[in-house]
C-alpha atoms as a PDB file:
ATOM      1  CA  UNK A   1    -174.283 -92.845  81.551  1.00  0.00           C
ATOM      2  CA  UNK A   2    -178.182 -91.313  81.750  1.00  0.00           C
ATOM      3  CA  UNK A   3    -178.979 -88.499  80.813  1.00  0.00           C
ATOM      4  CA  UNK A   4    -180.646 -85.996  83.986  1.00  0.00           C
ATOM      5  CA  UNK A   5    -183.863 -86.195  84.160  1.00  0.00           C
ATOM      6  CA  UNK A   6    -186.287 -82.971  83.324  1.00  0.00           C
ATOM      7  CA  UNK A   7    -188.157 -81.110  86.184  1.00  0.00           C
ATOM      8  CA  UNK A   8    -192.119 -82.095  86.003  1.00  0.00           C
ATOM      9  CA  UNK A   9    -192.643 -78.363  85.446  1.00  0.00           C
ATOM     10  CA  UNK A  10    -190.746 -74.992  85.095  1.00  0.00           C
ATOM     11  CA  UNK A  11    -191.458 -71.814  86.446  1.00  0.00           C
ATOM     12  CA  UNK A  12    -191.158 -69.376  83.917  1.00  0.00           C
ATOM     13  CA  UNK A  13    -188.578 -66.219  84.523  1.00  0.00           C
ATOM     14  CA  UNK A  14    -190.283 -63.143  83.879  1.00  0.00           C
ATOM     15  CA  UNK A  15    -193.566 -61.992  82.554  1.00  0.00           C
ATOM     16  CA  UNK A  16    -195.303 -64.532  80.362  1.00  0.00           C
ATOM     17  CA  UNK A  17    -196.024 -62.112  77.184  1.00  0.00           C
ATOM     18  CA  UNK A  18    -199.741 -63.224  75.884  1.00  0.00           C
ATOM     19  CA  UNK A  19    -199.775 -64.203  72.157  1.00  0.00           C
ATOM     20  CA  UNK A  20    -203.034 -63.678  69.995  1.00  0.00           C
ATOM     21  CA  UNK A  21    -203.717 -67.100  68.221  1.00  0.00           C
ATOM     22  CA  UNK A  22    -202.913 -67.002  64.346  1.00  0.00           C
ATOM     23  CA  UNK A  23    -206.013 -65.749  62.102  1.00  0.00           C
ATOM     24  CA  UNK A  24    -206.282 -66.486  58.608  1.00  0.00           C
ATOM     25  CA  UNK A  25    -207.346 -63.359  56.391  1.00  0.00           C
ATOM     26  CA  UNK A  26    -211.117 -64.406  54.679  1.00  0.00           C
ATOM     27  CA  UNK A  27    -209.419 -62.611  51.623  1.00  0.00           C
ATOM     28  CA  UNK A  28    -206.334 -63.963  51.806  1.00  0.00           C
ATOM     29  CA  UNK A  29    -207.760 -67.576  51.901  1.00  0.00           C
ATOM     30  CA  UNK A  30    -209.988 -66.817  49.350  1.00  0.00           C
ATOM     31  CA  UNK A  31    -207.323 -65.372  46.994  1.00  0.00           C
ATOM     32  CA  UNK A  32    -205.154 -68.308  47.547  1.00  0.00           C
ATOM     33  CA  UNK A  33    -208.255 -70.468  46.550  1.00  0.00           C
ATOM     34  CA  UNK A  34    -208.934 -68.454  43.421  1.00  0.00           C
ATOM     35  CA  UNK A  35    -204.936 -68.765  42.387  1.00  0.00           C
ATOM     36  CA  UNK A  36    -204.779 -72.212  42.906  1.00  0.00           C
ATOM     37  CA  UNK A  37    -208.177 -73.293  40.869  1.00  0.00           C
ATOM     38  CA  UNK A  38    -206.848 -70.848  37.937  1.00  0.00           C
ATOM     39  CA  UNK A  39    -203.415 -72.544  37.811  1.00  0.00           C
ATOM     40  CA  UNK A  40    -205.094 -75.848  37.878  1.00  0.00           C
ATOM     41  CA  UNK A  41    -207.176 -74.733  35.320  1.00  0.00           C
ATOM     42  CA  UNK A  42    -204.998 -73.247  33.221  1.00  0.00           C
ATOM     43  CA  UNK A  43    -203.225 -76.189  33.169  1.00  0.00           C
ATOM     44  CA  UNK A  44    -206.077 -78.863  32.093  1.00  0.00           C
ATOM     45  CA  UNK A  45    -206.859 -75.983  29.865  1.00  0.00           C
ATOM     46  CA  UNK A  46    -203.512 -75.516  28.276  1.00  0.00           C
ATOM     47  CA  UNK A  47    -203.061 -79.549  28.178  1.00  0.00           C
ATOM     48  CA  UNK A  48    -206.410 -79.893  26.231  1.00  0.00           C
ATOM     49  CA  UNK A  49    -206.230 -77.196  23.628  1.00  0.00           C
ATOM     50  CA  UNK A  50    -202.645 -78.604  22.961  1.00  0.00           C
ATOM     51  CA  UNK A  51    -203.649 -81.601  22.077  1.00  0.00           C
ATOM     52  CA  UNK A  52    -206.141 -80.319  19.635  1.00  0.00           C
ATOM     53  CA  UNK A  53    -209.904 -81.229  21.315  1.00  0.00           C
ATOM     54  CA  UNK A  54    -211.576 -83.809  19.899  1.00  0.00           C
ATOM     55  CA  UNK A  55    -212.112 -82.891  16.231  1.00  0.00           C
ATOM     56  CA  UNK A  56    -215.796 -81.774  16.491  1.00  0.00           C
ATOM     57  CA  UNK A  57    -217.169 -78.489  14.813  1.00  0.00           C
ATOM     58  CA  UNK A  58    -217.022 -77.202  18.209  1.00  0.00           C
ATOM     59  CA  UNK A  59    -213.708 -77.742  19.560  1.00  0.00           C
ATOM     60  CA  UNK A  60    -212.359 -74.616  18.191  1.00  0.00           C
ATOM     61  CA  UNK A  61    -212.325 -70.907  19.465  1.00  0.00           C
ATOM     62  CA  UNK A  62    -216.055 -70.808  18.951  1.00  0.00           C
ATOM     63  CA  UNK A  63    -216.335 -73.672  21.003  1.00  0.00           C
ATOM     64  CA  UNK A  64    -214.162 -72.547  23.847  1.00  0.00           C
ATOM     65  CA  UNK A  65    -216.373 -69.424  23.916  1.00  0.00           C
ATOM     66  CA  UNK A  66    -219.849 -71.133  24.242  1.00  0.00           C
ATOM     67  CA  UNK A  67    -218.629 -73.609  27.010  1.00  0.00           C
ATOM     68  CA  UNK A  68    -216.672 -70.145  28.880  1.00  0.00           C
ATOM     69  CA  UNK A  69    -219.994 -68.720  28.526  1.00  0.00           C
ATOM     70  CA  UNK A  70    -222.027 -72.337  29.592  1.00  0.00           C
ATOM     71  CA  UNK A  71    -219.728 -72.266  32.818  1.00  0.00           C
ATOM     72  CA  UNK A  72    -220.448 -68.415  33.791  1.00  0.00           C
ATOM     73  CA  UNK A  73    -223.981 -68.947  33.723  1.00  0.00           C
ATOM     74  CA  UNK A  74    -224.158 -71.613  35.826  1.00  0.00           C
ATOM     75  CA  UNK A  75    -222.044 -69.759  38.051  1.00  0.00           C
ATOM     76  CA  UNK A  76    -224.240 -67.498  40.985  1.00  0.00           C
ATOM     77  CA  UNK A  77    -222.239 -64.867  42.700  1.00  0.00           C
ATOM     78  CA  UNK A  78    -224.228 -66.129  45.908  1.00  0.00           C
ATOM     79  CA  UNK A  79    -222.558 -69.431  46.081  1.00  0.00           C
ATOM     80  CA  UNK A  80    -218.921 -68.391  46.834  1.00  0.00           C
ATOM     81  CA  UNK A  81    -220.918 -67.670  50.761  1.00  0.00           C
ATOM     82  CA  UNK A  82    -221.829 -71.127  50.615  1.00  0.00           C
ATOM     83  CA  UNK A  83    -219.925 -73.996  52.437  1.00  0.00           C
ATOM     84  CA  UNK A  84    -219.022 -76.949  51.072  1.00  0.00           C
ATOM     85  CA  UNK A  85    -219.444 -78.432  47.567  1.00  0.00           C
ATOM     86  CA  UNK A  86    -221.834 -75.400  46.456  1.00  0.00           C
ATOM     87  CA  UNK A  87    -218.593 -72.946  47.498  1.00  0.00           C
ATOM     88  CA  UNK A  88    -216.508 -75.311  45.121  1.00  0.00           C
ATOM     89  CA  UNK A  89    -218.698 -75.453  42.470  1.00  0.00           C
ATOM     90  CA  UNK A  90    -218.991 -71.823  42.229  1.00  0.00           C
ATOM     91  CA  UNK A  91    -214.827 -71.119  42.202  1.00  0.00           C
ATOM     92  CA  UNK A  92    -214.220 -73.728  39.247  1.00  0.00           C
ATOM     93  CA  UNK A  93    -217.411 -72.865  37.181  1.00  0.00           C
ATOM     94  CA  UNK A  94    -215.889 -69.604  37.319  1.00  0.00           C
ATOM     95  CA  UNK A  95    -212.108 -70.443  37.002  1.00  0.00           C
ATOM     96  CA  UNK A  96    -213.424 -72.906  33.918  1.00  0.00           C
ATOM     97  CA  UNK A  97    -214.980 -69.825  32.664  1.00  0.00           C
ATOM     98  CA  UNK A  98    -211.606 -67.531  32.621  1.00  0.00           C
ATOM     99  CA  UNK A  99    -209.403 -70.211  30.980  1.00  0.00           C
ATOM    100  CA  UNK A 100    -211.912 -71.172  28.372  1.00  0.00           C
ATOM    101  CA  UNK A 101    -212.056 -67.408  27.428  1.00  0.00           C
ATOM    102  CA  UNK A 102    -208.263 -67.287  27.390  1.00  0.00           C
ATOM    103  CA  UNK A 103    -208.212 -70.154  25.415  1.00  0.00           C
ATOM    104  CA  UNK A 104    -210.816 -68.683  23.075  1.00  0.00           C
ATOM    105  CA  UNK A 105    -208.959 -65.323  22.888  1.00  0.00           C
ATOM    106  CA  UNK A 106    -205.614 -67.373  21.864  1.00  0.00           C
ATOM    107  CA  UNK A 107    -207.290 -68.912  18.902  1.00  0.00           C
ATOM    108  CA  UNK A 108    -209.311 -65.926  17.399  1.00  0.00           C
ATOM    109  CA  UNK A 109    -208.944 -62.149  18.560  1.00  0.00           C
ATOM    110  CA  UNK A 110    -212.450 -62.188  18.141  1.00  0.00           C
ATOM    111  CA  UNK A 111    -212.858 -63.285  21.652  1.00  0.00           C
ATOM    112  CA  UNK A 112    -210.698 -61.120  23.487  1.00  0.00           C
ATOM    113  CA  UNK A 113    -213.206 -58.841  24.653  1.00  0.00           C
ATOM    114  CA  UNK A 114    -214.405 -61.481  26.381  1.00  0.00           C
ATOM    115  CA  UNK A 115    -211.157 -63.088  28.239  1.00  0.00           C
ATOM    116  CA  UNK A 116    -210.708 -59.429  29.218  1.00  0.00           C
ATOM    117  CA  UNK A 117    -213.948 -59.576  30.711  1.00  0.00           C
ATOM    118  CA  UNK A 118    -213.375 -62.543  32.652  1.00  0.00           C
ATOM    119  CA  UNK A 119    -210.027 -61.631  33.693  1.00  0.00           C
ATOM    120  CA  UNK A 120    -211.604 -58.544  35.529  1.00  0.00           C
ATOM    121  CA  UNK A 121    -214.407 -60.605  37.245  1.00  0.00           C
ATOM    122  CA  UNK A 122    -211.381 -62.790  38.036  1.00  0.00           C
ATOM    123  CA  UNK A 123    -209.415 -60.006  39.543  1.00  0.00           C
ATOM    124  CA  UNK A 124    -212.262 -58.405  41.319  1.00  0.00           C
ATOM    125  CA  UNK A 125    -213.092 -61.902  43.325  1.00  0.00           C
ATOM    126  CA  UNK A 126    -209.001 -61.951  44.196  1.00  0.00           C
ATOM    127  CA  UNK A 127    -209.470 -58.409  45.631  1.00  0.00           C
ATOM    128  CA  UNK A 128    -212.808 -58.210  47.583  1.00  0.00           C
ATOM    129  CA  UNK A 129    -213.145 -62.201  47.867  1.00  0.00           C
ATOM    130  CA  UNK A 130    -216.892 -61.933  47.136  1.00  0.00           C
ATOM    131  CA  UNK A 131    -219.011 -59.498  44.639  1.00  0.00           C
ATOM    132  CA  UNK A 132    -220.536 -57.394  47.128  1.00  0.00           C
ATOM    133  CA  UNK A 133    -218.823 -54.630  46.024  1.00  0.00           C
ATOM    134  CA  UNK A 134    -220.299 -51.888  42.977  1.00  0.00           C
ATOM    135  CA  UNK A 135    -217.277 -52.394  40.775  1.00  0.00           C
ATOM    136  CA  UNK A 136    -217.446 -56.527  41.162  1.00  0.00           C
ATOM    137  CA  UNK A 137    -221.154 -56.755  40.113  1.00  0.00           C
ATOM    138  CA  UNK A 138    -220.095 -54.204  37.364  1.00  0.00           C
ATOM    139  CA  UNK A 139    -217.375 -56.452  35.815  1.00  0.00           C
ATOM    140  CA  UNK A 140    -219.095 -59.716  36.431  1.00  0.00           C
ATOM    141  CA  UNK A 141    -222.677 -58.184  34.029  1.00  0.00           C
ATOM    142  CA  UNK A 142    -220.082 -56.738  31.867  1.00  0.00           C
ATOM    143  CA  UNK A 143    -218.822 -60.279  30.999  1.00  0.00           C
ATOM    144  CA  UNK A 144    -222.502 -61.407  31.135  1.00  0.00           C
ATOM    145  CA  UNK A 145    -223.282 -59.414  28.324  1.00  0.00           C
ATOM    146  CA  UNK A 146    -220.156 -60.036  26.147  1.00  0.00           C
ATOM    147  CA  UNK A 147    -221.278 -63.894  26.725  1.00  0.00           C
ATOM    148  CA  UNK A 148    -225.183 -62.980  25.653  1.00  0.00           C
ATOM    149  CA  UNK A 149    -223.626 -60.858  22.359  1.00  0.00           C
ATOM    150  CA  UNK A 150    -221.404 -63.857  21.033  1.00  0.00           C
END
């Protein structure tokens, strides 16, 4: 037995209710971006300092600090409008500089003002997805000049 065969077209019943076509949220993408390179680099992060670095003089707190600090200076707020590989470089030179400053924080309290700092930068680029705003600019010399005090 066969199965009937379907009309070559319907006629809808009713009105035909117009749907908008899905839009993706600039901030939302961008947040999801910025979660997703901080988990990833939390996790290299985590995975390096538990194994123990690799036994130089500067593979301790100290160490972590300088290269959080090497990472936010090569990182320009004007980048994240960039496309491409510019756009990435900019979110993991500054996710790099976050978990290094975590990392730095967890091995001497010394550092904590500065994983604080970068946490706010962090959280300011999660909630305005760029540093045009006052308060982003704000957090992001703020952690600029812990990094130029250490």
């Amino acid at each position: 037995m066969s199965s009937p065969t379907p009309p070559a077209y319907s006629v809808p019943s009713g009105t035909p209710v117009p749907t908008a076509p899905a839009r993706r949220s600039h901030r939302s993408l961008a947040a999801a971006l910025v979660a997703g390179l901080v988990l990833g680099a939390g996790g290299v992060g985590t995975a390096w300092a538990l194994s123990g670095g690799d036994g130089s003089a500067d593979s301790g707190a100290g160490g972590d600090a300088r290269r959080s600090c090497e990472a936010l200076q090569g990182f320009h707020e004007s980048d994240l409008a960039a496309d491409g590989a510019k756009r990435d470089i900019a979110f993991n030179r500054l996710g790099a500089a976050g978990v290094l400053s975590t990392a730095a924080a967890a091995g001497d309290p010394e550092f904590k003002p500065l994983a604080d700092a970068m946490g706010r930068v962090q959280n300011r680029l999660v909630r305005f997805a760029d540093f045009s705003e006052p308060e982003a600019r704000k957090e992001l010399k703020t952690a600029r000049s812990v990094c130029a005090g250490l």
